[in-house]
N, C-alpha and C. Protein backbone atom coordinates (compact mmCIF):
# COMPACT_ATOMS: atom_id res chain seq x y z
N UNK A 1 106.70 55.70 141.36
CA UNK A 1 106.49 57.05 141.82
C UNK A 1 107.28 58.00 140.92
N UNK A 2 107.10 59.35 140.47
CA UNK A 2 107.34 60.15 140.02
C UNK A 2 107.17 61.68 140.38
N UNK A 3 108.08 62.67 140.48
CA UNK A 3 107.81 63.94 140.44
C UNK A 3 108.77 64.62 140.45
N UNK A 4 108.23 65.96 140.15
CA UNK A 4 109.37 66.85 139.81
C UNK A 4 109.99 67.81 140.88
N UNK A 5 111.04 68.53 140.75
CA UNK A 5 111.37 69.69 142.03
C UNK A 5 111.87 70.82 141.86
N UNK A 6 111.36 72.25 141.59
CA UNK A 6 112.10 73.17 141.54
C UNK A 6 113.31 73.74 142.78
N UNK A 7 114.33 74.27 142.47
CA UNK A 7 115.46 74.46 142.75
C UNK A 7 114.71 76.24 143.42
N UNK A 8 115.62 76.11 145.03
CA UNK A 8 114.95 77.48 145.67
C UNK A 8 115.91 78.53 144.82
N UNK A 9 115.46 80.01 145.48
CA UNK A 9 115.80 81.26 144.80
C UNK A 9 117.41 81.17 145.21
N UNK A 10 117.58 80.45 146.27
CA UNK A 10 119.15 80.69 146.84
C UNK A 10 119.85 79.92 146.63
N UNK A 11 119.67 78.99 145.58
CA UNK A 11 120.14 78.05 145.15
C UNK A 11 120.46 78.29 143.21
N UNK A 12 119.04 79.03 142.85
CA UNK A 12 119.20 79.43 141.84
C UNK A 12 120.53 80.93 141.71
N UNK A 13 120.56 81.60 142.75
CA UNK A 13 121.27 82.61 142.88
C UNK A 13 122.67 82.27 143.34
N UNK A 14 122.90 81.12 143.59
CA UNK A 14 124.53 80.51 143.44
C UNK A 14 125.14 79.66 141.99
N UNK A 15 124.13 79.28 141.74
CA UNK A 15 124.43 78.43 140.31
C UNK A 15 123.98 79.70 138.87
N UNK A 16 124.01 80.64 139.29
CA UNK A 16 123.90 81.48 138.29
C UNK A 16 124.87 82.57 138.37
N UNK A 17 125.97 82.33 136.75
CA UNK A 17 126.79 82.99 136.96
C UNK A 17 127.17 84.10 136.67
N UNK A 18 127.58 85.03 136.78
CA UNK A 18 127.98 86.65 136.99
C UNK A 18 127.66 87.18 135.30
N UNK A 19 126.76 88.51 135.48
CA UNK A 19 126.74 89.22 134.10
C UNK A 19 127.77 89.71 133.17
N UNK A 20 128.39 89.06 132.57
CA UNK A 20 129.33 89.61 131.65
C UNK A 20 129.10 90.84 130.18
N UNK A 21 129.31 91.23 129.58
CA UNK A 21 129.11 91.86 128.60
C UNK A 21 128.54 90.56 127.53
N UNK A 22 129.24 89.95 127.14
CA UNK A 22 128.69 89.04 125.84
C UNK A 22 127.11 88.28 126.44
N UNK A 23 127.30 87.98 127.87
CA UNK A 23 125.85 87.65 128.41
C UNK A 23 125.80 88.32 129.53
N UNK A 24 124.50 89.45 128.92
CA UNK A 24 124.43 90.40 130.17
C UNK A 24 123.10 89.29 131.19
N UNK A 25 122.59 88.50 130.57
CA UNK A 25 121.31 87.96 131.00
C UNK A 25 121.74 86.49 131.15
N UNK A 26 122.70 85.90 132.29
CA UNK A 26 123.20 84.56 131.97
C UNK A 26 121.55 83.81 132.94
N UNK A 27 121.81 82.28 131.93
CA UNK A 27 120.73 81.44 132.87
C UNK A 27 121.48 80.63 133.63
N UNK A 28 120.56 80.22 134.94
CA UNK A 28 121.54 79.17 136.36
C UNK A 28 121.86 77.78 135.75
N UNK A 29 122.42 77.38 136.27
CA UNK A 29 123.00 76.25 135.86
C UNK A 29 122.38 75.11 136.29
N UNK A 30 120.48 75.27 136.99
CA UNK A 30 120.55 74.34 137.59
C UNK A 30 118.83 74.62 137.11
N UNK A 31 118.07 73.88 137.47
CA UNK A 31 116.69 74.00 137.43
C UNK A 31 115.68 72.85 137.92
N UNK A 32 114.38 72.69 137.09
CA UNK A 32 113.73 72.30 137.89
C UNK A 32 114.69 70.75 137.29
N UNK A 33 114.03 69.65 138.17
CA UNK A 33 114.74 68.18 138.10
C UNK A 33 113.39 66.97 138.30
N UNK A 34 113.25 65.93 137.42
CA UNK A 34 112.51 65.22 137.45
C UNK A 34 112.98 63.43 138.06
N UNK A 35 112.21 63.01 138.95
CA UNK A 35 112.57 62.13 139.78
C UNK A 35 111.56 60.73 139.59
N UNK A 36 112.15 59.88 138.88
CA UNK A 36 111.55 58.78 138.51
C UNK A 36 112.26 57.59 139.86
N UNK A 37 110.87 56.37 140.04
CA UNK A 37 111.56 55.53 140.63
C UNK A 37 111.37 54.20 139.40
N UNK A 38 112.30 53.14 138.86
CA UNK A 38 111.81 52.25 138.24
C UNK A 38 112.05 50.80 138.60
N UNK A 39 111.23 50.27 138.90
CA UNK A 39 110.98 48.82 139.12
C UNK A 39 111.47 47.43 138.71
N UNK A 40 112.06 48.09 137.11
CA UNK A 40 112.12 46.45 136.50
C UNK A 40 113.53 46.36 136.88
N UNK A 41 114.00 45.18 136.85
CA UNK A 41 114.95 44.50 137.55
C UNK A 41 116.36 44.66 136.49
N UNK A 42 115.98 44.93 135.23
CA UNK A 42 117.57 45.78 134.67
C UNK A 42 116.85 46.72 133.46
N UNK A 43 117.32 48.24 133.49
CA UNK A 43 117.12 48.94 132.49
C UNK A 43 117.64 49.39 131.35
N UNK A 44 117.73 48.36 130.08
CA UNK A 44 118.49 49.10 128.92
C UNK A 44 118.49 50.12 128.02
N UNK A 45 118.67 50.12 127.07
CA UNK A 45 119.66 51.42 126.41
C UNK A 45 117.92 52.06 126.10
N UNK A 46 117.02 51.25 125.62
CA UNK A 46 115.68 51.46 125.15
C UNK A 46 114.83 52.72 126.62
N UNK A 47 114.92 51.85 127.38
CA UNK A 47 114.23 52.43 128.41
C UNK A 47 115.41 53.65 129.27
N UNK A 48 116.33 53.89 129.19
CA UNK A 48 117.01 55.20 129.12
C UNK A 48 117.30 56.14 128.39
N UNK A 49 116.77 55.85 127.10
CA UNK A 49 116.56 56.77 125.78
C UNK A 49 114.92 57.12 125.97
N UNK A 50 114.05 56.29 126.51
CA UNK A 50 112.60 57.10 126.59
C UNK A 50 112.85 57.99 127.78
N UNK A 51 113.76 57.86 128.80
CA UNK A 51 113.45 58.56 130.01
C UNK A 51 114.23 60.12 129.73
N UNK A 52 115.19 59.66 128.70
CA UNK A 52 116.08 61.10 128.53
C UNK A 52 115.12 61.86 127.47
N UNK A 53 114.45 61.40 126.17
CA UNK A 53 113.68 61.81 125.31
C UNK A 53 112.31 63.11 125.99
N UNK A 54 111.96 62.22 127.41
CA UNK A 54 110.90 62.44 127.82
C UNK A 54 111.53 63.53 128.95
N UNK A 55 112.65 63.39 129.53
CA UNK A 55 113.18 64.72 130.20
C UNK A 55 113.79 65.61 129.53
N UNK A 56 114.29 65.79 128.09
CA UNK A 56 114.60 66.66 127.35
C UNK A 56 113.18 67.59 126.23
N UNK A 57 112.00 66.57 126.23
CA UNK A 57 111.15 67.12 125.61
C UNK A 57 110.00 68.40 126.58
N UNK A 58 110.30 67.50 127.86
CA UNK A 58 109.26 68.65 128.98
C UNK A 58 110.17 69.39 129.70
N UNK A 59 111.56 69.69 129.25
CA UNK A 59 112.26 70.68 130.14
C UNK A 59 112.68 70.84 130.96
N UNK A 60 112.86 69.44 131.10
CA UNK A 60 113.39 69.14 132.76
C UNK A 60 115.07 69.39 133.00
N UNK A 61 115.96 70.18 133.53
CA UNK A 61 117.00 69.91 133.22
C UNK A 61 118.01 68.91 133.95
N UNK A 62 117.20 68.38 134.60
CA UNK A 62 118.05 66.90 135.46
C UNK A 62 116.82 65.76 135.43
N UNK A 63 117.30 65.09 134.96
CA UNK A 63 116.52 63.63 134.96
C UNK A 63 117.24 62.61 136.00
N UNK A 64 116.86 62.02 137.24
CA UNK A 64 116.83 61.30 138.19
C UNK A 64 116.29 60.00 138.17
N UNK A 65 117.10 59.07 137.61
CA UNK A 65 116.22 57.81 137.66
C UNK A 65 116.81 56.52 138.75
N UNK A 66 115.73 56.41 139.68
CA UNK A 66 115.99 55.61 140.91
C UNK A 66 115.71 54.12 140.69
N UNK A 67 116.80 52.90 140.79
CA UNK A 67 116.45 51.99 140.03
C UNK A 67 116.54 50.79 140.93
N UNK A 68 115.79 49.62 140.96
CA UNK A 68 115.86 48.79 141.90
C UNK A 68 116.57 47.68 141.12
N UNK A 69 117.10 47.29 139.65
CA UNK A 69 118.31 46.77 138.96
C UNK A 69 119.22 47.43 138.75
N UNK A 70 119.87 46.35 137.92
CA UNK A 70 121.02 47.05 137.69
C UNK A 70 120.84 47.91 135.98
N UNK A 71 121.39 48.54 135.59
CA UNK A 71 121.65 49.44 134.42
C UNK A 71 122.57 49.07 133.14
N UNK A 72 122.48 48.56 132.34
CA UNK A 72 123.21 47.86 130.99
C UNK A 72 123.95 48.79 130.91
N UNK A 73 125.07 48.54 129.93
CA UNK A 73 126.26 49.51 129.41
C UNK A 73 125.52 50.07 128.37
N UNK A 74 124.90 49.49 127.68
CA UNK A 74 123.90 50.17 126.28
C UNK A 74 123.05 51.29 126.66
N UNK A 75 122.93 51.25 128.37
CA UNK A 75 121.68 52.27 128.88
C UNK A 75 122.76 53.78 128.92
N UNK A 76 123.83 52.64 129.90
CA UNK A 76 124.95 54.03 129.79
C UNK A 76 125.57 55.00 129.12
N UNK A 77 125.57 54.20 128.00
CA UNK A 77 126.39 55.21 126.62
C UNK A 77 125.11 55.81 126.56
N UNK A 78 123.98 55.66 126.77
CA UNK A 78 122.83 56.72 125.77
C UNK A 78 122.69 58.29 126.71
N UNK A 79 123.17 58.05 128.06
CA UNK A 79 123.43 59.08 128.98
C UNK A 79 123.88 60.58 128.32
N UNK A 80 125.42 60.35 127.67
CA UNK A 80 126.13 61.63 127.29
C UNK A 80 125.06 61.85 125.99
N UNK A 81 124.59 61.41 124.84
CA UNK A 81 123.84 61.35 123.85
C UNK A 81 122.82 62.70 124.53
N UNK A 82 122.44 63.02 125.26
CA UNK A 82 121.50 64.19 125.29
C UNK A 82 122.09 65.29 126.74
N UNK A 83 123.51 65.07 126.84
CA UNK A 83 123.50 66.29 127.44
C UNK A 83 123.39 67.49 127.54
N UNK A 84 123.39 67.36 125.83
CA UNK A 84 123.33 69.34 125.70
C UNK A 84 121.80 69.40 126.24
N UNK A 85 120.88 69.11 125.94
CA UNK A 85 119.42 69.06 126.51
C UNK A 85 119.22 68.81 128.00
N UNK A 86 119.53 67.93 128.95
CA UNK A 86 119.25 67.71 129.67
C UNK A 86 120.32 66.81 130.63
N UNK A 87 120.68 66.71 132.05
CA UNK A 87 121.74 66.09 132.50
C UNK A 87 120.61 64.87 133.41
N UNK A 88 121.52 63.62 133.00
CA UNK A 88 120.66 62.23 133.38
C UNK A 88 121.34 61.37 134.59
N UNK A 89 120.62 61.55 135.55
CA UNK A 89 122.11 60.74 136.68
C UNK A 89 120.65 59.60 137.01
N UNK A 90 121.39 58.12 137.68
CA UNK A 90 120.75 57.25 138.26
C UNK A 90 121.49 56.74 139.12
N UNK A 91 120.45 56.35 140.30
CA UNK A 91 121.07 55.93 141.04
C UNK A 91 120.58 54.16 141.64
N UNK A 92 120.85 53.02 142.20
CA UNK A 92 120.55 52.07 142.74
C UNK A 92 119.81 52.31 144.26
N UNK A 93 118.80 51.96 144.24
CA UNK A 93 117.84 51.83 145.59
C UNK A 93 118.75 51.87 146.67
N UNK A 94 119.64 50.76 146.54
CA UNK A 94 120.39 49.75 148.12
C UNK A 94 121.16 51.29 148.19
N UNK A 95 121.69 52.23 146.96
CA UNK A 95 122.82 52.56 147.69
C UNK A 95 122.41 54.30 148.04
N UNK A 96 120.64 54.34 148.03
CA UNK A 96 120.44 55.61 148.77
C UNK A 96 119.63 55.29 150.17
N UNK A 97 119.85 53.76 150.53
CA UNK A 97 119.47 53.42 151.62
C UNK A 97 119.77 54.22 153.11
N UNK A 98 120.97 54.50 152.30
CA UNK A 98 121.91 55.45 153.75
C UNK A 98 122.48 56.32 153.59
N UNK A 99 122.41 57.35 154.46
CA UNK A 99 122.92 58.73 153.89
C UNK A 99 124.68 58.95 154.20
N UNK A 100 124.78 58.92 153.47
CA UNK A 100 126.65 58.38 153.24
C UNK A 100 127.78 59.46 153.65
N UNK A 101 126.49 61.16 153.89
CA UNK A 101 127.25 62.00 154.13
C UNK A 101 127.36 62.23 155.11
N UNK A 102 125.93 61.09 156.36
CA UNK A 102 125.94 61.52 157.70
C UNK A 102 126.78 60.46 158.52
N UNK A 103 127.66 59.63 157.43
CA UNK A 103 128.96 58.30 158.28
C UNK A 103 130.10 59.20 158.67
N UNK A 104 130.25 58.79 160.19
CA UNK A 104 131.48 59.29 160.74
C UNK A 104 132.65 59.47 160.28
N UNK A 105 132.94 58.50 158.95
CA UNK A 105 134.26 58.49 158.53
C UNK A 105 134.45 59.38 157.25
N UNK A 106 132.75 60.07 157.30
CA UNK A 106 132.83 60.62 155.90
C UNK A 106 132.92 62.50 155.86
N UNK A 107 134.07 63.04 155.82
CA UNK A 107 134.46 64.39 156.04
C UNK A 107 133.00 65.21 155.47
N UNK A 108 133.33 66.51 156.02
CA UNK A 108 131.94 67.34 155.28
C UNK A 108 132.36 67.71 154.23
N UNK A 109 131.73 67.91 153.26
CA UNK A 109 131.98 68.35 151.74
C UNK A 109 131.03 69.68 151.69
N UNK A 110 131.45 70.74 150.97
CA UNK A 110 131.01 71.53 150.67
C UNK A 110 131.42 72.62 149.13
N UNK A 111 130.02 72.24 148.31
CA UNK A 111 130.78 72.84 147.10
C UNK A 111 130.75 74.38 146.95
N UNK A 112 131.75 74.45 146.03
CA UNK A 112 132.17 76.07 146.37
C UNK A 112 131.29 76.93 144.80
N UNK A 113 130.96 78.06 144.71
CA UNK A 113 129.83 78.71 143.76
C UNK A 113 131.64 78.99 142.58
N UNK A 114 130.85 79.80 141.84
CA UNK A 114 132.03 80.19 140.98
C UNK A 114 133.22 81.00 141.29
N UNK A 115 131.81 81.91 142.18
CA UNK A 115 133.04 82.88 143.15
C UNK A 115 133.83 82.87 143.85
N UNK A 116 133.78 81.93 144.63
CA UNK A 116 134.39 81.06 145.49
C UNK A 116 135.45 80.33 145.14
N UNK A 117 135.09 79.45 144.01
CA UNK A 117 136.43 78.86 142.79
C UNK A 117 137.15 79.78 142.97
N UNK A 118 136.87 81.00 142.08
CA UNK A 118 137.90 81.91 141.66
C UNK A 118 138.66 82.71 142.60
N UNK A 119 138.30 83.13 143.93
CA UNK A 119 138.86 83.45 144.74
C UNK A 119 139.78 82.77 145.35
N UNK A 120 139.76 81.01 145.21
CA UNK A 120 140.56 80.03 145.95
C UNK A 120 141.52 80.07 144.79
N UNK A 121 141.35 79.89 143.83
CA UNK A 121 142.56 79.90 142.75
C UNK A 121 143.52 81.11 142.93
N UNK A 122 142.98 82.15 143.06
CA UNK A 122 143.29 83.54 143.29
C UNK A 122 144.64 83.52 144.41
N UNK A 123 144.00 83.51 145.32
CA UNK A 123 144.45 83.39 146.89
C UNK A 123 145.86 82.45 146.82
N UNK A 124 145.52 81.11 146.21
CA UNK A 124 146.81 80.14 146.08
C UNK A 124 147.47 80.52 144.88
N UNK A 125 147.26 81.32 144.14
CA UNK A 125 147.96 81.48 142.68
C UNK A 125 147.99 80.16 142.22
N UNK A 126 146.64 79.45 141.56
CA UNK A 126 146.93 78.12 141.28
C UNK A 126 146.12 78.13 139.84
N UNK A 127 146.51 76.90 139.34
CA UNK A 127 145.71 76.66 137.95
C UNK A 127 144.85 75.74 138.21
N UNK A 128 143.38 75.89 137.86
CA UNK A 128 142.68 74.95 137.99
C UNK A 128 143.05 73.50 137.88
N UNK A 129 143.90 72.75 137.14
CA UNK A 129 144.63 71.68 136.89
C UNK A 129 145.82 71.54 137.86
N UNK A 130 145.75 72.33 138.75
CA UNK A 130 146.79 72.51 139.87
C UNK A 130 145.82 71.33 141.54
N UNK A 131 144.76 71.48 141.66
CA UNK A 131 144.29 71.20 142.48
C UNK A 131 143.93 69.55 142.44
N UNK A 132 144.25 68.90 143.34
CA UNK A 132 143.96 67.42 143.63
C UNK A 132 142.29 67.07 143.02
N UNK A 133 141.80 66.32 142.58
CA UNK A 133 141.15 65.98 141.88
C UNK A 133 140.39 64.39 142.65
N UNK A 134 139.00 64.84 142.36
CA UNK A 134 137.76 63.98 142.52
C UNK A 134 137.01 63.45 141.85
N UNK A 135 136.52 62.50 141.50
CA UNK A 135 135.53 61.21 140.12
C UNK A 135 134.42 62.37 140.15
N UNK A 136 134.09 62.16 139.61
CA UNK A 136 132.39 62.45 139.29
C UNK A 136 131.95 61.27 140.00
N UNK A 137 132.35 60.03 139.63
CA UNK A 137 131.49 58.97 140.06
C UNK A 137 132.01 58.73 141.33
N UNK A 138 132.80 59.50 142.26
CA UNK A 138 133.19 59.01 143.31
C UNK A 138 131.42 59.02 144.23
N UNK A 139 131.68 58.30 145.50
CA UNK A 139 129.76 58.20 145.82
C UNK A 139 129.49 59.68 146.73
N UNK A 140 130.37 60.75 146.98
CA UNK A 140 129.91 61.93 147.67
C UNK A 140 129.68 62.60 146.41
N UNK A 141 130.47 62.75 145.26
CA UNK A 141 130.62 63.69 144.31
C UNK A 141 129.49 63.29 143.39
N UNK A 142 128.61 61.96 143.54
CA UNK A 142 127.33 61.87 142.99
C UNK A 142 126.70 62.26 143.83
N UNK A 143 126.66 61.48 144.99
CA UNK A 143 125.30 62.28 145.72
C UNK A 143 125.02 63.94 145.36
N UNK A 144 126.30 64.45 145.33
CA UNK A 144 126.00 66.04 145.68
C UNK A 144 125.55 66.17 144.10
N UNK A 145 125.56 65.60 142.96
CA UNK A 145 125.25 65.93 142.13
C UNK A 145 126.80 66.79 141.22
N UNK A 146 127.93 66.62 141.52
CA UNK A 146 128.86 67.55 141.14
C UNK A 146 128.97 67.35 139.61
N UNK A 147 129.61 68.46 138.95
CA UNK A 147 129.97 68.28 137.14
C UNK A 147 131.26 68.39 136.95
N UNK A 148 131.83 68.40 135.93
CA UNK A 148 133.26 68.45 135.96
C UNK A 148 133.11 69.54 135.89
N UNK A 149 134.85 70.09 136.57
CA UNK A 149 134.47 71.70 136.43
C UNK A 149 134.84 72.31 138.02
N UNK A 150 134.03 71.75 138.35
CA UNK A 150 133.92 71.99 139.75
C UNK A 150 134.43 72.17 140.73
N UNK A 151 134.51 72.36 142.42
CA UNK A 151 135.15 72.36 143.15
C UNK A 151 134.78 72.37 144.42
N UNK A 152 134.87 71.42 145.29
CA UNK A 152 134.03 70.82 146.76
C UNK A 152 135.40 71.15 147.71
N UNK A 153 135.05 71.93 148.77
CA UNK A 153 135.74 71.90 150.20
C UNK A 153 135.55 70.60 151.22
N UNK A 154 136.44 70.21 151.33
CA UNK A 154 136.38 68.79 151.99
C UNK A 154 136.96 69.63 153.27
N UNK A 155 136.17 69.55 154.45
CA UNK A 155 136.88 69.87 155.99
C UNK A 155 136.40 68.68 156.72
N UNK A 156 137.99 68.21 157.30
CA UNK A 156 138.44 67.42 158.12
C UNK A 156 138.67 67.42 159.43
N UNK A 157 138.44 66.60 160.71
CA UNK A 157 139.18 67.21 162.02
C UNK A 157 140.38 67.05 162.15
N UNK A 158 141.15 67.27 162.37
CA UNK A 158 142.33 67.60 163.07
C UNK A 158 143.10 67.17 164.50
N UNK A 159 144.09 66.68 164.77
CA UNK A 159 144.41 66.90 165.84
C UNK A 159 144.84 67.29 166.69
N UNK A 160 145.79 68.45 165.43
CA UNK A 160 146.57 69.33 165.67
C UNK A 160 146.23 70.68 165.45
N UNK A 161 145.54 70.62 164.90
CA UNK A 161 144.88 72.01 163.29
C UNK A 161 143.46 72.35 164.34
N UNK A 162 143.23 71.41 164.46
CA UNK A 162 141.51 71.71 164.96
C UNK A 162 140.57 71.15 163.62
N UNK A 163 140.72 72.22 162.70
CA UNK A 163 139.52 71.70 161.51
C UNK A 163 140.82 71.84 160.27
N UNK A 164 140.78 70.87 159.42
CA UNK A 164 141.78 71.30 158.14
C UNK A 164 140.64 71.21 157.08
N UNK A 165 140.87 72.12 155.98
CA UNK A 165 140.32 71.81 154.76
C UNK A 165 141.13 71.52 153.64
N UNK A 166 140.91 71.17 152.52
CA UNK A 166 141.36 70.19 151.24
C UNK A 166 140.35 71.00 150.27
N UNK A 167 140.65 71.10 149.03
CA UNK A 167 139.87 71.01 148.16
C UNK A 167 140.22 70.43 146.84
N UNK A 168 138.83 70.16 146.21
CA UNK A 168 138.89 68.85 145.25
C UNK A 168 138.59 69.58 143.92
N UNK A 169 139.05 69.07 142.73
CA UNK A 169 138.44 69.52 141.49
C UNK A 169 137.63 68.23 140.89
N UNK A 170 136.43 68.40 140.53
CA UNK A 170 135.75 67.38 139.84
C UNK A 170 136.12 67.49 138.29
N UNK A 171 136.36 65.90 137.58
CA UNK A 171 136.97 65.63 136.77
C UNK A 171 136.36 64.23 136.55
């Protein structure tokens, strides 16, 4: 199975960041995304270089490949090889079996826009390199799709607090 998904207006209007003088006309950071499922039982460096070739040539700017093997290290290194073109995430069948964000033990995450960054830095007088830090590959900070850069509100319950929040820098 295959297809693609454009990204709504309110989604495009958070991932697109503020008009500056040097770019009065900035583009979002996010767009449409193409969603492959693949079958064969391990995919190497060959068959992740056609899938990035083929999502960097039609414009896709996220390539999604859903895999029922496992993924070679040769497939992996070819990943960063076309990021300026296009960003390539995959994931294993078993482990979108379950939605990992709706487990009890798993706090709500919520990522914050740019504005939002900058106001939390603001507020704490902090340096981005100041804030506790999250994988990319951790399994919430893929699901959500996060980049380095970034920054997710983790709110927790409390027993004292009621609700506490945390926030994470992706790294």
């Amino acid at each position: 199975m295959k297809f693609s998904a454009r990204p709504s207006a309110e989604m495009l209007k958070k991932y697109t960041p503020p008009p500056t003088p040097n770019n009065p006309e900035p583009q979002p950071d996010v767009g449409t995304i193409w969603v492959e499922f693949n079958d064969d039982t391990s995919v190497g460096a060959e068959a992740m270089r056609k899938f990035a070739k083929f999502c960097s040539h039609e414009h896709y700017k996220t390539g999604m490949m859903i895999l029922s093997g496992n993924v070679s290290s040769a497939a992996k290194k070819e990943i960063p090889k076309f990021a300026q073109w296009t960003s390539i995430e995959w994931f294993l069948e078993e482990d979108l079996l379950i939605n990992i964000t709706h487990h009890e033990l798993v706090p709500r995450h919520v990522i914050l826009s740019r504005e939002e960054k900058a106001a939390l830095l603001k507020r704490y007088r902090l340096k981005e390199t100041q804030l506790p830090r999250i994988l990319q590959r951790d399994p919430v900070a893929k699901y959500f799709g996060m980049r380095r850069g970034q920054v997710v509100k983790i709110i927790r319950s409390s027993e004292t607090a009621g609700r506490y929040a945390s926030y994470r820098l992706c790294v």
